[in-house]
PDB file of N, CA and C in Angstrom:
ATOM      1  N   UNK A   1      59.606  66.978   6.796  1.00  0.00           N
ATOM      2  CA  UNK A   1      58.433  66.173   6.542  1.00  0.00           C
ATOM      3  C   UNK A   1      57.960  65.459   7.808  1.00  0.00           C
ATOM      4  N   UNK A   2      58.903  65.026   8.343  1.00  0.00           N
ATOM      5  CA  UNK A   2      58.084  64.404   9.869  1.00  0.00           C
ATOM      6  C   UNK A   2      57.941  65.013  10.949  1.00  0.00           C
ATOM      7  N   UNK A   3      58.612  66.035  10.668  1.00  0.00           N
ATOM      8  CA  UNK A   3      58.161  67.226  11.713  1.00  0.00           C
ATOM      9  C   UNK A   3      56.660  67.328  11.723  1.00  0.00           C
ATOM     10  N   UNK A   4      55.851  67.668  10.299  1.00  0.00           N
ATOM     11  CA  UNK A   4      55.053  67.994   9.859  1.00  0.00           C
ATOM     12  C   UNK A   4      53.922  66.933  10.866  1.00  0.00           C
ATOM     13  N   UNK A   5      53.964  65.799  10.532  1.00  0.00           N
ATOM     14  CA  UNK A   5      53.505  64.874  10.486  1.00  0.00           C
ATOM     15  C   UNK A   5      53.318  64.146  12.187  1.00  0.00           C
ATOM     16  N   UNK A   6      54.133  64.361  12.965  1.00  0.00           N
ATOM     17  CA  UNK A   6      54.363  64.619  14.388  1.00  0.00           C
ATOM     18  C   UNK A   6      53.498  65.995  15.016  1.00  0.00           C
ATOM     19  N   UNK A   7      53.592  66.917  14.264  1.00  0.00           N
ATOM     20  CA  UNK A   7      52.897  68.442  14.763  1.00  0.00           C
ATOM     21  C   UNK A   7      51.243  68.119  15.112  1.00  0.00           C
ATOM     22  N   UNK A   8      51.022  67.464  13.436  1.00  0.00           N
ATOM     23  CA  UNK A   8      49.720  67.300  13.040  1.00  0.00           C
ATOM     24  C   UNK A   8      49.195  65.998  14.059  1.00  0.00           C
ATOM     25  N   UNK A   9      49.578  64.930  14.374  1.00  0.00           N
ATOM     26  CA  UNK A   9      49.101  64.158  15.109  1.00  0.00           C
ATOM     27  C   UNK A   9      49.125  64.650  17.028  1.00  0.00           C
ATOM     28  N   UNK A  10      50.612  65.658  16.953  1.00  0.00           N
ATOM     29  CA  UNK A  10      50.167  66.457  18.331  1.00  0.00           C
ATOM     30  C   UNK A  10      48.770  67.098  18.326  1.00  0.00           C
ATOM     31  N   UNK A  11      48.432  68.086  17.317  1.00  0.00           N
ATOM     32  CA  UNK A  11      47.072  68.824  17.338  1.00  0.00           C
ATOM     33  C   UNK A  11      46.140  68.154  17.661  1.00  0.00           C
ATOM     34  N   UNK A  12      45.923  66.765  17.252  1.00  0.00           N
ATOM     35  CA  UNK A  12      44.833  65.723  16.964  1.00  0.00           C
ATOM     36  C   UNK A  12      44.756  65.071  18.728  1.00  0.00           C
ATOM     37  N   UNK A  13      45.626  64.866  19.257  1.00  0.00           N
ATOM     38  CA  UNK A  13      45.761  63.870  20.260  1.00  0.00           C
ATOM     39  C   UNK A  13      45.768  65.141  21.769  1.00  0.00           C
ATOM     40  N   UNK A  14      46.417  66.334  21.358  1.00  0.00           N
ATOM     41  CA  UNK A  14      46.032  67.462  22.184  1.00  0.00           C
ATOM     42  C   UNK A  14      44.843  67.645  22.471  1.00  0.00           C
ATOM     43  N   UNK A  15      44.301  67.585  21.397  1.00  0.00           N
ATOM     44  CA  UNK A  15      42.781  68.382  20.985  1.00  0.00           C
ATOM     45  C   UNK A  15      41.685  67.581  21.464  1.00  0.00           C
ATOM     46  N   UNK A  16      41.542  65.899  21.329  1.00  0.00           N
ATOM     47  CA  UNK A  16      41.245  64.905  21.594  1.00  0.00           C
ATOM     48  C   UNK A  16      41.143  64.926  23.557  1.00  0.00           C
ATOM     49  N   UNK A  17      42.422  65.034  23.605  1.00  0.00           N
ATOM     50  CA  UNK A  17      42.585  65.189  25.397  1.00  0.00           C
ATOM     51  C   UNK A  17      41.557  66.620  26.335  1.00  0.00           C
ATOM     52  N   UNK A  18      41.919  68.070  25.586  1.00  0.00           N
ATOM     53  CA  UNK A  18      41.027  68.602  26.203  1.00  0.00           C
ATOM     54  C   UNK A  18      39.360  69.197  26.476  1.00  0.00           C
ATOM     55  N   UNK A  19      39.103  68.244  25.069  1.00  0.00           N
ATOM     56  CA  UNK A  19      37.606  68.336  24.329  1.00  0.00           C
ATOM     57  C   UNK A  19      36.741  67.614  25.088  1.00  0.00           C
ATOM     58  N   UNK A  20      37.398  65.680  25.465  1.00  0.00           N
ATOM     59  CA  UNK A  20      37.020  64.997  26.214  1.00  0.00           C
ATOM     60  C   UNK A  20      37.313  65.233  27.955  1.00  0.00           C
ATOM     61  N   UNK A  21      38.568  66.098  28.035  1.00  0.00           N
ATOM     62  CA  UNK A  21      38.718  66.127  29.410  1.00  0.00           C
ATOM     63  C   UNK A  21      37.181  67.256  30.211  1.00  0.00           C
ATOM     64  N   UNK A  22      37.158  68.453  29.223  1.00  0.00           N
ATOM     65  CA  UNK A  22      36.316  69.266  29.896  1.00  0.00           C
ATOM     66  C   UNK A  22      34.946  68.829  29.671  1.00  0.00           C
ATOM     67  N   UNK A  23      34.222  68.646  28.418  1.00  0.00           N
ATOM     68  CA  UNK A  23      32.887  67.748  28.217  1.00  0.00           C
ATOM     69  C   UNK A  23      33.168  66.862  28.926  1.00  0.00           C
ATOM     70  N   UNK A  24      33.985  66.096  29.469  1.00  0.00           N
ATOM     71  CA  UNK A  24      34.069  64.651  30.198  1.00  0.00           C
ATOM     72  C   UNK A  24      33.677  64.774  31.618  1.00  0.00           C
ATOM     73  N   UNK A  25      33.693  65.781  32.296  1.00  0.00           N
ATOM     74  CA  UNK A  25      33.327  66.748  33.561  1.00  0.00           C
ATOM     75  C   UNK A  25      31.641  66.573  33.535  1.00  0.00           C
ATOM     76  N   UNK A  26      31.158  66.425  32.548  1.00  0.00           N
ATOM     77  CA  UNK A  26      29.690  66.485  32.284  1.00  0.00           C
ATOM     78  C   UNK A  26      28.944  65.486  33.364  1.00  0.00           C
ATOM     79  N   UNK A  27      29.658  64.153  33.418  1.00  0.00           N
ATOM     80  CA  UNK A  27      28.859  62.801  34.334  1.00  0.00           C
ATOM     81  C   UNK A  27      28.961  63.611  35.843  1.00  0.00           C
ATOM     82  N   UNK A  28      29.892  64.372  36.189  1.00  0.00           N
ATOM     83  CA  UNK A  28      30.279  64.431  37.799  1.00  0.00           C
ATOM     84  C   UNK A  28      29.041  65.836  37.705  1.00  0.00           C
ATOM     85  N   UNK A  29      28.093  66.269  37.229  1.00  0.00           N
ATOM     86  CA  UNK A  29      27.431  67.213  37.599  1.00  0.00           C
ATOM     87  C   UNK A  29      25.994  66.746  38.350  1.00  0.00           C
ATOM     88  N   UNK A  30      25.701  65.408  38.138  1.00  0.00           N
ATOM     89  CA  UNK A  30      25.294  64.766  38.992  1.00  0.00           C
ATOM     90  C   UNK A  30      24.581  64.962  40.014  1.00  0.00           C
ATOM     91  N   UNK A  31      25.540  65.126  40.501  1.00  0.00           N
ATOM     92  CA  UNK A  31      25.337  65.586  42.442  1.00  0.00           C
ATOM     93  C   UNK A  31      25.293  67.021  42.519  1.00  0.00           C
ATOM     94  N   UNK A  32      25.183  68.010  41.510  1.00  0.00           N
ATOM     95  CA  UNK A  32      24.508  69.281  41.628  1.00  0.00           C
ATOM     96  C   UNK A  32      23.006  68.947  40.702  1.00  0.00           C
ATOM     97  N   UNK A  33      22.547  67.961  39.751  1.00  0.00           N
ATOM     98  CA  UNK A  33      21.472  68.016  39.751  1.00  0.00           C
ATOM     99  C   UNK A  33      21.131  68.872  38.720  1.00  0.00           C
ATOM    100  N   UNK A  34      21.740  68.733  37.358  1.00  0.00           N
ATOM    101  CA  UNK A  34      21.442  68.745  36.217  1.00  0.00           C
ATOM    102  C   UNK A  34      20.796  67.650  35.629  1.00  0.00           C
ATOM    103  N   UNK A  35      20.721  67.918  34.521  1.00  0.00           N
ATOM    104  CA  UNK A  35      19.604  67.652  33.314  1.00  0.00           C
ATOM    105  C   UNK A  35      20.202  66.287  32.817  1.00  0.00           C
ATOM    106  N   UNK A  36      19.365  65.497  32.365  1.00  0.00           N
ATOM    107  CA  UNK A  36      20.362  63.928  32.071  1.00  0.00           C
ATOM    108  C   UNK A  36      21.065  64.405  30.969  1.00  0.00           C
ATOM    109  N   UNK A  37      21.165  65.372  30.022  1.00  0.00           N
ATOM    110  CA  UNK A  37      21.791  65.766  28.904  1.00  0.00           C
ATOM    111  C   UNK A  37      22.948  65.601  29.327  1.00  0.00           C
ATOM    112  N   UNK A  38      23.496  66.432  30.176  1.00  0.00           N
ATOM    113  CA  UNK A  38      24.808  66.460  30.748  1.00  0.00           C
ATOM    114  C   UNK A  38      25.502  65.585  31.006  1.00  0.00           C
ATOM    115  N   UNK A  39      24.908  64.375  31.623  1.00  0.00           N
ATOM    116  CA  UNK A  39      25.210  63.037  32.072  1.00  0.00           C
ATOM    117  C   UNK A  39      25.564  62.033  31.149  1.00  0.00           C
ATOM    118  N   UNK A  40      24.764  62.330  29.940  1.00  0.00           N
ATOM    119  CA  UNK A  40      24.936  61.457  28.645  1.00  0.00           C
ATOM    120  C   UNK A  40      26.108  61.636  27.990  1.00  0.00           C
ATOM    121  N   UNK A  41      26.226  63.304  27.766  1.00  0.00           N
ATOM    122  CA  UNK A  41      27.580  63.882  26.828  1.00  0.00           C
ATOM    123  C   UNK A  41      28.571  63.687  28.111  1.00  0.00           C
ATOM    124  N   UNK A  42      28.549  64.209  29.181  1.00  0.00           N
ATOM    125  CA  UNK A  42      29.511  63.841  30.024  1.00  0.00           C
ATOM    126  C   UNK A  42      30.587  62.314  30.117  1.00  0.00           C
ATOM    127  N   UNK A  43      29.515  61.473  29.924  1.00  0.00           N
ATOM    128  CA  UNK A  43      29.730  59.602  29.666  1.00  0.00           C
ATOM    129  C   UNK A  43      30.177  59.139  28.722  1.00  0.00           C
ATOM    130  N   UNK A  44      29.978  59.790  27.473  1.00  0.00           N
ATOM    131  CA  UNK A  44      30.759  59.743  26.105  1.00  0.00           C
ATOM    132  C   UNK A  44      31.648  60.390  26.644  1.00  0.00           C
ATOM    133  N   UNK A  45      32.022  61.415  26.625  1.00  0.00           N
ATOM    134  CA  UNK A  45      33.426  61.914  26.246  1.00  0.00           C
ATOM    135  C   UNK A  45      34.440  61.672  27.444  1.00  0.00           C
ATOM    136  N   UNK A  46      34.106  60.994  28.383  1.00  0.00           N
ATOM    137  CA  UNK A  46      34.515  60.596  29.616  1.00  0.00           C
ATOM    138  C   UNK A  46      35.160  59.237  28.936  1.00  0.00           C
ATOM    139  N   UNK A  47      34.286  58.408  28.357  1.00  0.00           N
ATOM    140  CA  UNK A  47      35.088  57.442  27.740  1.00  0.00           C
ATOM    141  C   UNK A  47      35.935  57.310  26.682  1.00  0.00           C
ATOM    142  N   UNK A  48      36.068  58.825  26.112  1.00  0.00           N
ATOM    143  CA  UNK A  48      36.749  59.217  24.856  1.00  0.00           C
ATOM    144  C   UNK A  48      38.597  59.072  25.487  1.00  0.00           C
ATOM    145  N   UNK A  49      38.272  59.684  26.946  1.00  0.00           N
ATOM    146  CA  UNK A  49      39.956  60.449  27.392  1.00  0.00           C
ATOM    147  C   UNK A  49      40.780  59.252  27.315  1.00  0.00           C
ATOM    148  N   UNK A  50      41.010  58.124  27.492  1.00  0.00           N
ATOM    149  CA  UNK A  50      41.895  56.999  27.102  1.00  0.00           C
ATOM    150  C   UNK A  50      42.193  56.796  25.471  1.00  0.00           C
ATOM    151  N   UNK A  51      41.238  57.354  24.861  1.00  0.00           N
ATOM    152  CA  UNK A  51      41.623  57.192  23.309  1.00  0.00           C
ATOM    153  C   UNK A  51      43.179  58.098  23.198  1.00  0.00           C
ATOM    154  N   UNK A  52      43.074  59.492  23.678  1.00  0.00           N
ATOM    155  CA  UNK A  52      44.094  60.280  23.653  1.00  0.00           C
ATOM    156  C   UNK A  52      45.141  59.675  23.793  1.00  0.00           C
ATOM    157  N   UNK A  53      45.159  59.250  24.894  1.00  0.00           N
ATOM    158  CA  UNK A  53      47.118  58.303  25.374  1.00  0.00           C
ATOM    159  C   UNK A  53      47.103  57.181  24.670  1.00  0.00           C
ATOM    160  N   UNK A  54      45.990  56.440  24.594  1.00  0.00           N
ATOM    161  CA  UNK A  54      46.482  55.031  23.594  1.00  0.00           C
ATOM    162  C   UNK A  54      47.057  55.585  22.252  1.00  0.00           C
ATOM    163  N   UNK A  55      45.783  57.100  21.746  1.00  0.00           N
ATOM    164  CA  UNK A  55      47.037  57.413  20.382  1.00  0.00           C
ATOM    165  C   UNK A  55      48.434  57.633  20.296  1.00  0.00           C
ATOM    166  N   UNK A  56      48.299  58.161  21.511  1.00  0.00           N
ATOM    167  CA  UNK A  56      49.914  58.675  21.692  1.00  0.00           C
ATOM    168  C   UNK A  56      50.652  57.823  21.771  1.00  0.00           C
ATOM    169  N   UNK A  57      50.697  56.655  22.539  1.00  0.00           N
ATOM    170  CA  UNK A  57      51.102  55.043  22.437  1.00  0.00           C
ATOM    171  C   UNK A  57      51.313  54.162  21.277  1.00  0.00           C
ATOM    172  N   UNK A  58      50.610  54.790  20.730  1.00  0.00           N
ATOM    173  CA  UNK A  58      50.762  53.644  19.420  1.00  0.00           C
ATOM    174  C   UNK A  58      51.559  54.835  18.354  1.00  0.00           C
ATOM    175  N   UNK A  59      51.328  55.870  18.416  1.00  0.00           N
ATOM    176  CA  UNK A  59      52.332  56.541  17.739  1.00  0.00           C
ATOM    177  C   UNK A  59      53.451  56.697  18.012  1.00  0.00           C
ATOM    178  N   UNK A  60      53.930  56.369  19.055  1.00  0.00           N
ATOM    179  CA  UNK A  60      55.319  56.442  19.541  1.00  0.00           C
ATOM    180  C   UNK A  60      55.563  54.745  18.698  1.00  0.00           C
ATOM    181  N   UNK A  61      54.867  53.889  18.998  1.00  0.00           N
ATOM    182  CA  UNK A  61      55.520  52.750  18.832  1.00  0.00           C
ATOM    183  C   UNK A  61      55.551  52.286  17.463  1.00  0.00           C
ATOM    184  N   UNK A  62      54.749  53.441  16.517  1.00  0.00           N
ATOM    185  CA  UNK A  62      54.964  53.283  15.221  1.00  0.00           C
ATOM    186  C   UNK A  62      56.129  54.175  14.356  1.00  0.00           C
ATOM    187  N   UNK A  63      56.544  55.126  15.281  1.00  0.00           N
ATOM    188  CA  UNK A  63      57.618  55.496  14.825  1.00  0.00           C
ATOM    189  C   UNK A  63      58.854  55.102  15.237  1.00  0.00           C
ATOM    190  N   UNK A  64      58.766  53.907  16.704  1.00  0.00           N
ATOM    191  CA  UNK A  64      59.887  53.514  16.684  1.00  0.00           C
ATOM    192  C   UNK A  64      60.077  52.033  15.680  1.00  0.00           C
ATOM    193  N   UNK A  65      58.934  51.698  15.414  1.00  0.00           N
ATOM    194  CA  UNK A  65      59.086  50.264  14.305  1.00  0.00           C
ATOM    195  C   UNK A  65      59.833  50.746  12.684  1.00  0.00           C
ATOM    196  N   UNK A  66      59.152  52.149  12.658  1.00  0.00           N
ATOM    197  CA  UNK A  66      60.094  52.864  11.374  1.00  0.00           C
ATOM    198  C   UNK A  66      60.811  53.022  11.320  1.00  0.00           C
ATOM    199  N   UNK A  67      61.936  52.984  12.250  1.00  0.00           N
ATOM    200  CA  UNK A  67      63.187  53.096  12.364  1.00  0.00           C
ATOM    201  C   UNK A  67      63.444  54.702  12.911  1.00  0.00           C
ATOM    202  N   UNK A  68      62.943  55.541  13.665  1.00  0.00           N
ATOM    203  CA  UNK A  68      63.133  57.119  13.844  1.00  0.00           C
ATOM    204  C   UNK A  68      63.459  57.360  15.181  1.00  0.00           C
ATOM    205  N   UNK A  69      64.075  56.300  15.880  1.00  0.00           N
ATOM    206  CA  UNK A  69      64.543  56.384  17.311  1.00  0.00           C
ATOM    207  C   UNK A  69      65.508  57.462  17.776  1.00  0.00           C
ATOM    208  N   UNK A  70      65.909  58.368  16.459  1.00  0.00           N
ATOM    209  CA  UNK A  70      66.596  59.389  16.969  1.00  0.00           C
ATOM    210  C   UNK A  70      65.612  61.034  16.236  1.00  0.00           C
ATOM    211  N   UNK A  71      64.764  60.622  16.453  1.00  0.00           N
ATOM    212  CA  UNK A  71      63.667  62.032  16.421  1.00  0.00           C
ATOM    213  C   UNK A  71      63.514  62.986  16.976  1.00  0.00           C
ATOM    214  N   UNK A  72      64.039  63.135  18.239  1.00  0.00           N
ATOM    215  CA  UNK A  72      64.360  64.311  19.110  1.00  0.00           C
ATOM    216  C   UNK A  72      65.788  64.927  18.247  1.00  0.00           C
ATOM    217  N   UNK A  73      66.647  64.395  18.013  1.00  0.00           N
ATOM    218  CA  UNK A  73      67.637  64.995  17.690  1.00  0.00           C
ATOM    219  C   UNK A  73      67.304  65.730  16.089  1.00  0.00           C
ATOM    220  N   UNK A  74      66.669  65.227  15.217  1.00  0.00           N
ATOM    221  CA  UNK A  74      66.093  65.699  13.907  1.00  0.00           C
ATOM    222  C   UNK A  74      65.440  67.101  14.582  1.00  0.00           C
ATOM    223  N   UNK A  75      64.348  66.960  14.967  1.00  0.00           N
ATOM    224  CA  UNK A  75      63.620  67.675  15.667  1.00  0.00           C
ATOM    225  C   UNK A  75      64.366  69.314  16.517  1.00  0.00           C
ATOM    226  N   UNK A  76      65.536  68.701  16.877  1.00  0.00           N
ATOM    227  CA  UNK A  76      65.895  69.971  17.164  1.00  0.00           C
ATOM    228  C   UNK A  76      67.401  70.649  16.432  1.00  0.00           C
TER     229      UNK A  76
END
């Protein structure tokens, strides 16, 4: 069950990281002189990429308040 539940918040916080990392590329096109479109979605999702690690942060620190400090060892 917490395997499960660990997998599913990897997908989310993975997915989160490379959605915003590559759209997040959008602001630095800039200086080649694209379209403000780019610049806009670029700026959102540029400010998205810290959401990723804070999730990951707070999920670590909610599974160590649950008591699951030995989760690697379940895990494997």
């Amino acid at each position: 069950m917490i395997r499960e539940v660990i997998e599913k918040w990897l997908y989310v916080i993975v997915g989160l990281t490379f959605i915003s990392g590559i759209l997040g590329t959008g602001h630095h096109y800039y200086y080649i002189g694209v379209g403000k479109v780019w610049l806009i979605i670029g700026g959102i999702f540029s400010a998205l990429e810290p959401f990723a690690f804070l999730g990951m942060a707070l999920f670590a620190i909610a599974m160590y308040r649950k008591g699951e400090k030995n989760i690697l060892i379940k895990l494997l």
